[in-house]
C-alpha atoms as a PDB file:
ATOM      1  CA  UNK A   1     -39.238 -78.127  -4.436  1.00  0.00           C
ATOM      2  CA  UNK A   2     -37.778 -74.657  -4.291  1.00  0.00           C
ATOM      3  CA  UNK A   3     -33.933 -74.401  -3.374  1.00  0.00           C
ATOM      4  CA  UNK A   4     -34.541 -71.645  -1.154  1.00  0.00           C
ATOM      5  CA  UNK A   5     -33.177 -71.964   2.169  1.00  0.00           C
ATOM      6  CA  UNK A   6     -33.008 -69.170   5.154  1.00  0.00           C
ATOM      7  CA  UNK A   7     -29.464 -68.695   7.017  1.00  0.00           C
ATOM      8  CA  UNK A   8     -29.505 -65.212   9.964  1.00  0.00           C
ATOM      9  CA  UNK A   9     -31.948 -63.196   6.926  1.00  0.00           C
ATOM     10  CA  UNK A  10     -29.974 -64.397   4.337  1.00  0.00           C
ATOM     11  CA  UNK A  11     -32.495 -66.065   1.053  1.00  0.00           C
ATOM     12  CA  UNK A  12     -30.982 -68.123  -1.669  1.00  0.00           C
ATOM     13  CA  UNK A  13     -32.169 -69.559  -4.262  1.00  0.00           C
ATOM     14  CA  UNK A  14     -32.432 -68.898  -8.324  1.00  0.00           C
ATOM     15  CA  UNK A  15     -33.252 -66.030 -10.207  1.00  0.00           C
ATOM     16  CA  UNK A  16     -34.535 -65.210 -13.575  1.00  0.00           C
ATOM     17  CA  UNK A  17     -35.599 -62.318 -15.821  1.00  0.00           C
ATOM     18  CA  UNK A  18     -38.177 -60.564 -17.526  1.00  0.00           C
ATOM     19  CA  UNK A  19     -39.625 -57.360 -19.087  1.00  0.00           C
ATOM     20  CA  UNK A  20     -37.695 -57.671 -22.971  1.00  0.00           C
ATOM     21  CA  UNK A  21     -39.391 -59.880 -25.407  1.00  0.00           C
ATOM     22  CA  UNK A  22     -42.204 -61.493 -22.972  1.00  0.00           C
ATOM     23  CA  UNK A  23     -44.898 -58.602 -23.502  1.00  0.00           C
ATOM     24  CA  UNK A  24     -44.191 -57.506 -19.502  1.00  0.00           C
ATOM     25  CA  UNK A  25     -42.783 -54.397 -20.282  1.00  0.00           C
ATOM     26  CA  UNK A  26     -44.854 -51.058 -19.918  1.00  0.00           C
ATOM     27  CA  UNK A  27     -47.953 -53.138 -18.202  1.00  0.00           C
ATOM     28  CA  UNK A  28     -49.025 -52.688 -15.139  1.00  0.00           C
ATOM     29  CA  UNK A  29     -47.085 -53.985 -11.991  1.00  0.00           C
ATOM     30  CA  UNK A  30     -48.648 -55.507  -8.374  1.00  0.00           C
ATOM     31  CA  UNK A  31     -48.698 -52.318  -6.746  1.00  0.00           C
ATOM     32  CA  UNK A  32     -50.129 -50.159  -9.717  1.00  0.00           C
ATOM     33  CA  UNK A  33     -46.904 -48.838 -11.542  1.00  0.00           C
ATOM     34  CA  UNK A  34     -45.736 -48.966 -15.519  1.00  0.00           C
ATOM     35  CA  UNK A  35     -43.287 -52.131 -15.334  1.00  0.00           C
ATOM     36  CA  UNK A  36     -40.041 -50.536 -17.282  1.00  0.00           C
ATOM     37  CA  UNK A  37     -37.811 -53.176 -17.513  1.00  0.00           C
ATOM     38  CA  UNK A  38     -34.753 -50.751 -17.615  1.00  0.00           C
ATOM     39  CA  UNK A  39     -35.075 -49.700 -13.919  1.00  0.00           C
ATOM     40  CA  UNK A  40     -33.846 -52.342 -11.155  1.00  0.00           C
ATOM     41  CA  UNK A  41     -36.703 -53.810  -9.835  1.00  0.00           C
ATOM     42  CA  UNK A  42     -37.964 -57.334  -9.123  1.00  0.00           C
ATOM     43  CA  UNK A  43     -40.572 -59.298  -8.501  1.00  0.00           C
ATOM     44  CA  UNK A  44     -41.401 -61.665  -5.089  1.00  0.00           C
ATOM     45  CA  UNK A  45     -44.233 -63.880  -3.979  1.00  0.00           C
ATOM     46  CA  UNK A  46     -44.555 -62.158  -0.434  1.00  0.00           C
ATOM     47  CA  UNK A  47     -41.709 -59.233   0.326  1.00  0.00           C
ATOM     48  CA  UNK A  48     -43.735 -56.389   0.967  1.00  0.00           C
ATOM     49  CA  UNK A  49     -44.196 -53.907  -2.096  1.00  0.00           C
ATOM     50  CA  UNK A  50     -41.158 -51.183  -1.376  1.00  0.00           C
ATOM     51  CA  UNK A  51     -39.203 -53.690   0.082  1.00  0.00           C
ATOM     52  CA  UNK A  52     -35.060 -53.495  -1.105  1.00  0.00           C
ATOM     53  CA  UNK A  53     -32.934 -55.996  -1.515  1.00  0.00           C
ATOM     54  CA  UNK A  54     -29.827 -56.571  -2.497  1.00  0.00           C
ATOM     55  CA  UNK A  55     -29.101 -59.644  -4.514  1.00  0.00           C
ATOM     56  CA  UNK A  56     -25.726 -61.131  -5.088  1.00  0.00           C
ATOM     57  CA  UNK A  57     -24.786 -63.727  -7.852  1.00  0.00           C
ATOM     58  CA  UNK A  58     -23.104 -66.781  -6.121  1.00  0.00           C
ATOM     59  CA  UNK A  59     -20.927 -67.659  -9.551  1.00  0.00           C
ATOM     60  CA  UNK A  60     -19.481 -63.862  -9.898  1.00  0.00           C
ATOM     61  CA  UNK A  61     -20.135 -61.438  -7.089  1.00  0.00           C
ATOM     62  CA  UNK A  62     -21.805 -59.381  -9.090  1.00  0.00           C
ATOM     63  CA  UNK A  63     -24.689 -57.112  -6.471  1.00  0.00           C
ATOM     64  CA  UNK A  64     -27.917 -55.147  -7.234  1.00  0.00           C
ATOM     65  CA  UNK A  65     -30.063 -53.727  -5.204  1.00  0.00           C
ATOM     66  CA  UNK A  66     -33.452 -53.519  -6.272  1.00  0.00           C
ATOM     67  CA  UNK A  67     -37.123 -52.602  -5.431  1.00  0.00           C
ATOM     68  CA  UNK A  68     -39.926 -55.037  -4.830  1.00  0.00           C
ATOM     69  CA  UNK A  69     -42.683 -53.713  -7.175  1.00  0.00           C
ATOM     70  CA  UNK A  70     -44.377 -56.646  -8.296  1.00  0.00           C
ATOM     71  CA  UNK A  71     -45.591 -60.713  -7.395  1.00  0.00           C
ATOM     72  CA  UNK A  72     -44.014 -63.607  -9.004  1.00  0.00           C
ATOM     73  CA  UNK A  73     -42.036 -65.445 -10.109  1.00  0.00           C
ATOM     74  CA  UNK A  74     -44.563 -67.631 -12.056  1.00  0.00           C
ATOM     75  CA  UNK A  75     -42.136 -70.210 -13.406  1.00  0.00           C
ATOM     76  CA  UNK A  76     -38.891 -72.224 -11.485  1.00  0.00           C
ATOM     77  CA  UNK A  77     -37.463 -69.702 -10.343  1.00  0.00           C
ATOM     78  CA  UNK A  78     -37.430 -68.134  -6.467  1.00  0.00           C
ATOM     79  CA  UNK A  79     -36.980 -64.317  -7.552  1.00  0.00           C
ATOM     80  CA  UNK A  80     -38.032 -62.825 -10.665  1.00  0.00           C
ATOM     81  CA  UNK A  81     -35.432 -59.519 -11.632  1.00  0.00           C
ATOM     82  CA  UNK A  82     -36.110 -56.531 -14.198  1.00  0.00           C
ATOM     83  CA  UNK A  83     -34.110 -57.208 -17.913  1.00  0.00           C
ATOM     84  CA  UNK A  84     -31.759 -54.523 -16.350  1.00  0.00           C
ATOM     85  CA  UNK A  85     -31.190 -55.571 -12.899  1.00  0.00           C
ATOM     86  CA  UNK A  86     -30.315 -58.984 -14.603  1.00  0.00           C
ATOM     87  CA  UNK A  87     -27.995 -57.841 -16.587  1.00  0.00           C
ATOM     88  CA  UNK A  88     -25.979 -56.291 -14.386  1.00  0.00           C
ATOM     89  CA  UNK A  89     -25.287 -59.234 -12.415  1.00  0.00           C
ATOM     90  CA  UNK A  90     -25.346 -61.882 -15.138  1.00  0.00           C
ATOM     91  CA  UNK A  91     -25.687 -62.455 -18.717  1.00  0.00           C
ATOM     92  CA  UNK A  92     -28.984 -62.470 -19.998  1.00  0.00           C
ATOM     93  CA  UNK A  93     -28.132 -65.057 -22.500  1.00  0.00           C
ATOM     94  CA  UNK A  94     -27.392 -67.575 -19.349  1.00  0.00           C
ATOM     95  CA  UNK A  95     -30.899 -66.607 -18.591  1.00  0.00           C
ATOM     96  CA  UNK A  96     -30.939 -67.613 -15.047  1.00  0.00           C
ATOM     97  CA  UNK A  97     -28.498 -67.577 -12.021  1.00  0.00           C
ATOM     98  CA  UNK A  98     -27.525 -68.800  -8.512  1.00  0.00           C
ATOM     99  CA  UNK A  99     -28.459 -66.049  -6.235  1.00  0.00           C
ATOM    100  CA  UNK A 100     -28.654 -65.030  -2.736  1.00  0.00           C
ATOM    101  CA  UNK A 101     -30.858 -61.864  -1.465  1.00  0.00           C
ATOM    102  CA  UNK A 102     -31.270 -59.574   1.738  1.00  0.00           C
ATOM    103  CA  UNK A 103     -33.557 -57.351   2.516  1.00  0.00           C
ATOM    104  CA  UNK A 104     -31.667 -53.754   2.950  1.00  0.00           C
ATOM    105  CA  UNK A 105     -34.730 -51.107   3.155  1.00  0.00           C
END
């Protein structure tokens, strides 16, 4: 059961990576574009290609906003993020995190 839950637009849940080391990186994306795991981007079962959000880490503070560009996640996890959009909210070695997500644009 996913740990999502929906408070006034506001989506939690967890988040994990990919694009380094999993063969993702360079192939082709949902909506037709190179995946480059360097750019902040993510990947969501239904958000509208496009969409931005901005995704905060529950444990740190930490915020990215990033682009909706592909579907997923296909594991756990609620939200799937770039290697780089990851990072700069949490380390990659933790592999996933607590996160909560709004849709900005």
């Amino acid at each position: 059961m996913s740990m999502i839950e929906l408070i006034a637009g506001l989506t939690c849940g967890i988040t994990t990576f990919y694009g380094i080391g999993d063969g993702f990186h360079g192939q082709t994306t949902a909506n037709g574009e190179r995946f480059d795991a360097y750019r902040w981007t993510a990947a969501h079962p239904y958000l509208p290609m496009g969409t931005k959000i901005r995704v905060t880490n529950q444990n740190n503070g930490r915020q990215v906003t990033v682009r909706i560009n592909d579907r997923g996640p296909y594991s756990h996890a609620d939200l799937d993020l770039s290697y780089a959009a990851f990072a700069h909210i949490e380390s990659t070695s933790k592999g996933n995190a607590t996160v909560c997500w709004r849709v900005v644009g």
